[in-house]
Protein backbone atom coordinates (compact mmCIF):
# COMPACT_ATOMS: atom_id res chain seq x y z
CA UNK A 1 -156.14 -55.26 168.52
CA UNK A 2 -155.11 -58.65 169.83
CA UNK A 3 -154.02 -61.09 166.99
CA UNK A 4 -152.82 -64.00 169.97
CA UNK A 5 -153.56 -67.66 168.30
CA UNK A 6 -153.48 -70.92 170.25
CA UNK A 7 -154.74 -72.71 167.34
CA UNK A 8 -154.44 -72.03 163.60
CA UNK A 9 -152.48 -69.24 163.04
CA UNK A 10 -153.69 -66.87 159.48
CA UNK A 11 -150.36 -66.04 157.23
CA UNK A 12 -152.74 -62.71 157.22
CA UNK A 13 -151.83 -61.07 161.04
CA UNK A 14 -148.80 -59.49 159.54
CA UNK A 15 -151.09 -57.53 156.98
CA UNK A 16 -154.53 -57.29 158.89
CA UNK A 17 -152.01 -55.67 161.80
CA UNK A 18 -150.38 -52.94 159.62
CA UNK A 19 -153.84 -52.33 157.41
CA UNK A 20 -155.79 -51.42 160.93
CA UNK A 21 -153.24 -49.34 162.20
CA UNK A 22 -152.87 -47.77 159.18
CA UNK A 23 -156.59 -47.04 158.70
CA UNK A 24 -156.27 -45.64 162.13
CA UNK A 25 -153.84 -42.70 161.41
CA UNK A 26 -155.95 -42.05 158.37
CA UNK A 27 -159.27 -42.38 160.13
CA UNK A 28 -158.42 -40.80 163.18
CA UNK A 29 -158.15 -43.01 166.11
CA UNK A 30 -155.09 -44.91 167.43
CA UNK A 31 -153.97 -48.66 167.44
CA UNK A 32 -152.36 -50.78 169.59
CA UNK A 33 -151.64 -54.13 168.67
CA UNK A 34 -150.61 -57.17 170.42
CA UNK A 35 -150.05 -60.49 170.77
CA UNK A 36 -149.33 -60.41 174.88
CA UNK A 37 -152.35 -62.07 176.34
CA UNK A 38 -151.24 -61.29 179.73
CA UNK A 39 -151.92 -57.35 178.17
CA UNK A 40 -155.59 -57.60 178.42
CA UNK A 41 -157.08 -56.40 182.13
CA UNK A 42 -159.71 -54.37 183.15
CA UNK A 43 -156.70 -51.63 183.97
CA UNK A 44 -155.82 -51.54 180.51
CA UNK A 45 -159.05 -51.77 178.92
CA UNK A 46 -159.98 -48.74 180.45
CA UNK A 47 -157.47 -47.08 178.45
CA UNK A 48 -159.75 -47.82 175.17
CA UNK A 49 -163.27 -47.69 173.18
CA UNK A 50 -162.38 -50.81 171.44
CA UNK A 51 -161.42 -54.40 171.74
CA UNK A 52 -160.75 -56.28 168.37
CA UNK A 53 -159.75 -60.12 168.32
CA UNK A 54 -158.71 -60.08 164.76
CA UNK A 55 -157.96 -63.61 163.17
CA UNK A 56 -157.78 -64.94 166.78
CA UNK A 57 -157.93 -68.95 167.34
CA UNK A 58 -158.04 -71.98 169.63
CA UNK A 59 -158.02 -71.48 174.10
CA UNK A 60 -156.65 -68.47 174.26
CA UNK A 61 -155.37 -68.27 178.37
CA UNK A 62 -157.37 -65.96 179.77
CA UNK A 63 -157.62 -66.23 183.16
CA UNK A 64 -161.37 -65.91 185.03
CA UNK A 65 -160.34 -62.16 185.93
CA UNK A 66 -159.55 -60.96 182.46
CA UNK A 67 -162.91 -63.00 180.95
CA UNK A 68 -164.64 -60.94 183.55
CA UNK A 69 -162.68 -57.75 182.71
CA UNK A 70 -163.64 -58.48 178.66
CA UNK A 71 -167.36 -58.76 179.39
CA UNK A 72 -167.52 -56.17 181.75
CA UNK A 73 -165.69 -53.65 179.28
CA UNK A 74 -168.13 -54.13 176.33
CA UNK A 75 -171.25 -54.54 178.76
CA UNK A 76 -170.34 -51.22 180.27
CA UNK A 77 -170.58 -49.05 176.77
CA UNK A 78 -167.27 -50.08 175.04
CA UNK A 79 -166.80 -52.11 171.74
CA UNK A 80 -165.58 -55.43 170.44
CA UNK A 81 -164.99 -56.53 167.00
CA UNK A 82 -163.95 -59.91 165.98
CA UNK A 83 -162.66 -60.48 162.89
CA UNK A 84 -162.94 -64.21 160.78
CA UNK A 85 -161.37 -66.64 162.59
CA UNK A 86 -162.47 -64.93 165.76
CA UNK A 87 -165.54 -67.47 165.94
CA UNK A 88 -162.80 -70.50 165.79
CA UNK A 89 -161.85 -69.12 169.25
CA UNK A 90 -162.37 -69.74 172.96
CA UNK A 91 -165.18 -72.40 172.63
CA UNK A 92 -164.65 -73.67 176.08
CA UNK A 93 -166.41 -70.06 177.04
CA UNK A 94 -169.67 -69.98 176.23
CA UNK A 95 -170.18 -66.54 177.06
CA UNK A 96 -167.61 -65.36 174.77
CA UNK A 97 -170.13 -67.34 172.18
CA UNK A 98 -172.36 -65.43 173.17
CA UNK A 99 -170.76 -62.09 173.19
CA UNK A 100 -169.81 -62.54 169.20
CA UNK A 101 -172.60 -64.39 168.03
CA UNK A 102 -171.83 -67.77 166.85
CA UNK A 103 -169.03 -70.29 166.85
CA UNK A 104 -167.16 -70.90 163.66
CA UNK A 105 -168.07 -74.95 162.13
CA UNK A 106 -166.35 -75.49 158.73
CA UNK A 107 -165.35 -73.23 155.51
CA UNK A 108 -166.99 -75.35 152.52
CA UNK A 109 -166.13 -72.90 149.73
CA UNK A 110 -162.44 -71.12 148.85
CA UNK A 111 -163.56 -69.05 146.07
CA UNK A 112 -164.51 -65.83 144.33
CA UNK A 113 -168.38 -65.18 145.75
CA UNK A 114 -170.78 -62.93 145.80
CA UNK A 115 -171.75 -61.53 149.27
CA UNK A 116 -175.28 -59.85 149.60
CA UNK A 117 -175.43 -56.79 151.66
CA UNK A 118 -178.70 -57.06 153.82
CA UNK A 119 -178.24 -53.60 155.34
CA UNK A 120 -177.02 -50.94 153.61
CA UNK A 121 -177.78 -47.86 156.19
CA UNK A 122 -174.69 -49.17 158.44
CA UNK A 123 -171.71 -47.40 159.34
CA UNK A 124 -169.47 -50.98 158.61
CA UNK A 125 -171.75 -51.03 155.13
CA UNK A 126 -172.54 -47.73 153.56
CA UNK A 127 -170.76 -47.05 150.03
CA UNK A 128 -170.85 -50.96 149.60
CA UNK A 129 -173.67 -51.15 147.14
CA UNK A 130 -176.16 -53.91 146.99
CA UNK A 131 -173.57 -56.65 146.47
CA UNK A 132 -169.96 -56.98 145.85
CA UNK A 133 -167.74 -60.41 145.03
CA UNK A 134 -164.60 -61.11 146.68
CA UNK A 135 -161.95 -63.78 147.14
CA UNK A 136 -162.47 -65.49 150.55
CA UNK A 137 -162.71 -68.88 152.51
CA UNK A 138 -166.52 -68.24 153.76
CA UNK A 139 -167.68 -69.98 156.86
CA UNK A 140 -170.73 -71.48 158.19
CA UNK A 141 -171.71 -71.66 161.90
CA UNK A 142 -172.26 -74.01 163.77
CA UNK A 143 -175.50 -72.24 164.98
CA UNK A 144 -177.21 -69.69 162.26
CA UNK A 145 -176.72 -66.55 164.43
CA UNK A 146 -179.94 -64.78 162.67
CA UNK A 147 -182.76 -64.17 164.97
CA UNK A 148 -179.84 -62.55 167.77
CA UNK A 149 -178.18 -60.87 165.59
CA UNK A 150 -178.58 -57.96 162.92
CA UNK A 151 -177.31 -59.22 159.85
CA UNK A 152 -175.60 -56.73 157.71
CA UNK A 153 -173.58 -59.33 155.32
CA UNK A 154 -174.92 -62.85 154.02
CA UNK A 155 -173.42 -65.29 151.40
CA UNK A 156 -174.87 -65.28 148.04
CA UNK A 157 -175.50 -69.03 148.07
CA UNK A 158 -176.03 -69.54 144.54
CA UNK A 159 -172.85 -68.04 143.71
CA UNK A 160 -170.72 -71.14 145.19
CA UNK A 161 -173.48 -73.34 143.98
CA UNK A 162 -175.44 -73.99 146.91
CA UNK A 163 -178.57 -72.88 149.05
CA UNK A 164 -179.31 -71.77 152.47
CA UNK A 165 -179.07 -68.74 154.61
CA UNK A 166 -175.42 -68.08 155.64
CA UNK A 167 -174.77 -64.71 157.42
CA UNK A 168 -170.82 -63.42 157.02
CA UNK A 169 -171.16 -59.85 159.16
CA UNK A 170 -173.82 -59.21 162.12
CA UNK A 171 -173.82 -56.29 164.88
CA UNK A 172 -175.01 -57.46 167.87
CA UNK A 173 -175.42 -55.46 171.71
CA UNK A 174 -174.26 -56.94 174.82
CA UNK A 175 -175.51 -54.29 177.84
CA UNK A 176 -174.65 -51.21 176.42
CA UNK A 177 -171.88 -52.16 174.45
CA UNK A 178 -171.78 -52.49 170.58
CA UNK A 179 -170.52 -56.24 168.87
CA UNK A 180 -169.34 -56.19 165.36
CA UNK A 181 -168.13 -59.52 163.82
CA UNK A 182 -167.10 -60.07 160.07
CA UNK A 183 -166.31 -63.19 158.79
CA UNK A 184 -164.02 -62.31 156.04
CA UNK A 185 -160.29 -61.72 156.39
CA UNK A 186 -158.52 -65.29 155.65
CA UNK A 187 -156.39 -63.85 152.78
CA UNK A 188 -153.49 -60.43 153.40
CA UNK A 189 -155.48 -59.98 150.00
CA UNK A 190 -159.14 -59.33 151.60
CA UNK A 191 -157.10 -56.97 154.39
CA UNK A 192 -155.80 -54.94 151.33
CA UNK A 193 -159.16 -54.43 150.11
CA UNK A 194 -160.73 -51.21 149.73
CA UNK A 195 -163.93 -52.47 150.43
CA UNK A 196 -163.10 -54.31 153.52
CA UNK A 197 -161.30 -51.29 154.83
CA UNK A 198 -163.81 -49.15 154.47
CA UNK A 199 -166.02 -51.79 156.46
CA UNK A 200 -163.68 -52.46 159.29
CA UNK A 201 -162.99 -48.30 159.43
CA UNK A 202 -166.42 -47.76 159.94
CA UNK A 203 -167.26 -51.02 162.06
CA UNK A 204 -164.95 -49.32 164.52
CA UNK A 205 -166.18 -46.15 164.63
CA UNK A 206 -169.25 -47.46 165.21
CA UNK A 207 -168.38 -49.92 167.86
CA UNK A 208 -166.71 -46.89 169.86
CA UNK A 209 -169.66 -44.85 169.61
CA UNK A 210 -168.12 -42.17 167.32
């Protein structure tokens, strides 16, 4: 779990760091987090099912061997999740675009809203019921990943008084590797969740193939 920022940096690491590794020794599966960039290499990947950039930002300095080692790690069977400001990250890398779906553009609305859950039948989504509201600041993209992506989470739009089609939580593959991004955790308060818990718990049980 990787929480390194070289940009804006969430109030919400401290929290989103403690809630995953906690939801690991309930869930099963262990948790290493870290803010060492230097940490990530195809030696130490190897070590893990998962990569998670959670409420990651800005050029992170990853040299050309590690971007390799990243791609090559989910491409090969593993996982990555990326959590919110994950998208605000490493824009100079288009592949890494690629790899989570869509680059992060602005956050319009700061609110209570209700989120629509497109697809109920996923491990990151079962229990959630058809909809649920939550406290957030919701992003747009600067592309609308839909169309290379599965959506499982979209923005009610009428619910911060607007229109339009704006996904918050898509699975994606890349080889034979599973993607999970959710656009959700700017507040400690959305970490400390139930409901988000229970997505990002199953998001990475899915994503390691369990």
């Amino acid at each position: 779990m990787l929480t390194a920022t070289a940009g804006f940096r969430h109030d919400s690491i401290a929290t989103a760091r403690q809630v995953v590794t906690t939801l690991g020794t309930a869930s099963g599966f262990s948790v290493t987090t870290t803010e060492d960039v230097t940490s990530i290499s195809a030696a130490t990947l190897a070590n893990y099912d998962v990569l998670f950039f959670a409420l990651t930002s800005g050029e992170i300095a990853f040299t050309a061997e590690q971007r390799a080692a990243i791609l090559s790690f989910v491409a090969s069977g593993k996982g990555f999740l990326g959590a919110h400001s994950a998208t605000d990250t490493l824009y100079e890398w288009p592949e890494y675009g690629a790899l989570i779906g869509a680059y992060f553009k602005e956050h319009p609305w700061t609110r209570v809203a209700s989120i629509i859950v497109e697809d109920r039948a996923h491990a990151a989504t079962m229990g959630l019921g058809e909809r649920f509201s939550i406290e957030e600041e919701f992003y747009t993209f600067r592309e609308n990943p839909r169309g290379r992506v599965q959506v499982l989470l979209r923005l009610d739009a009428a619910s911060v008084g607007a229109s339009g089609d704006y996904p918050l939580a898509w699975v994606r593959s890349h080889g034979a590797g599973r993607v999970y991004y959710n656009a959700l955790g700017h507040f400690a308060s959305t970490w400390s969740d139930p409901q988000f818990q229970r997505q990002i718990a199953g998001a990475i049980r899915w994503a390691a193939g369990r």
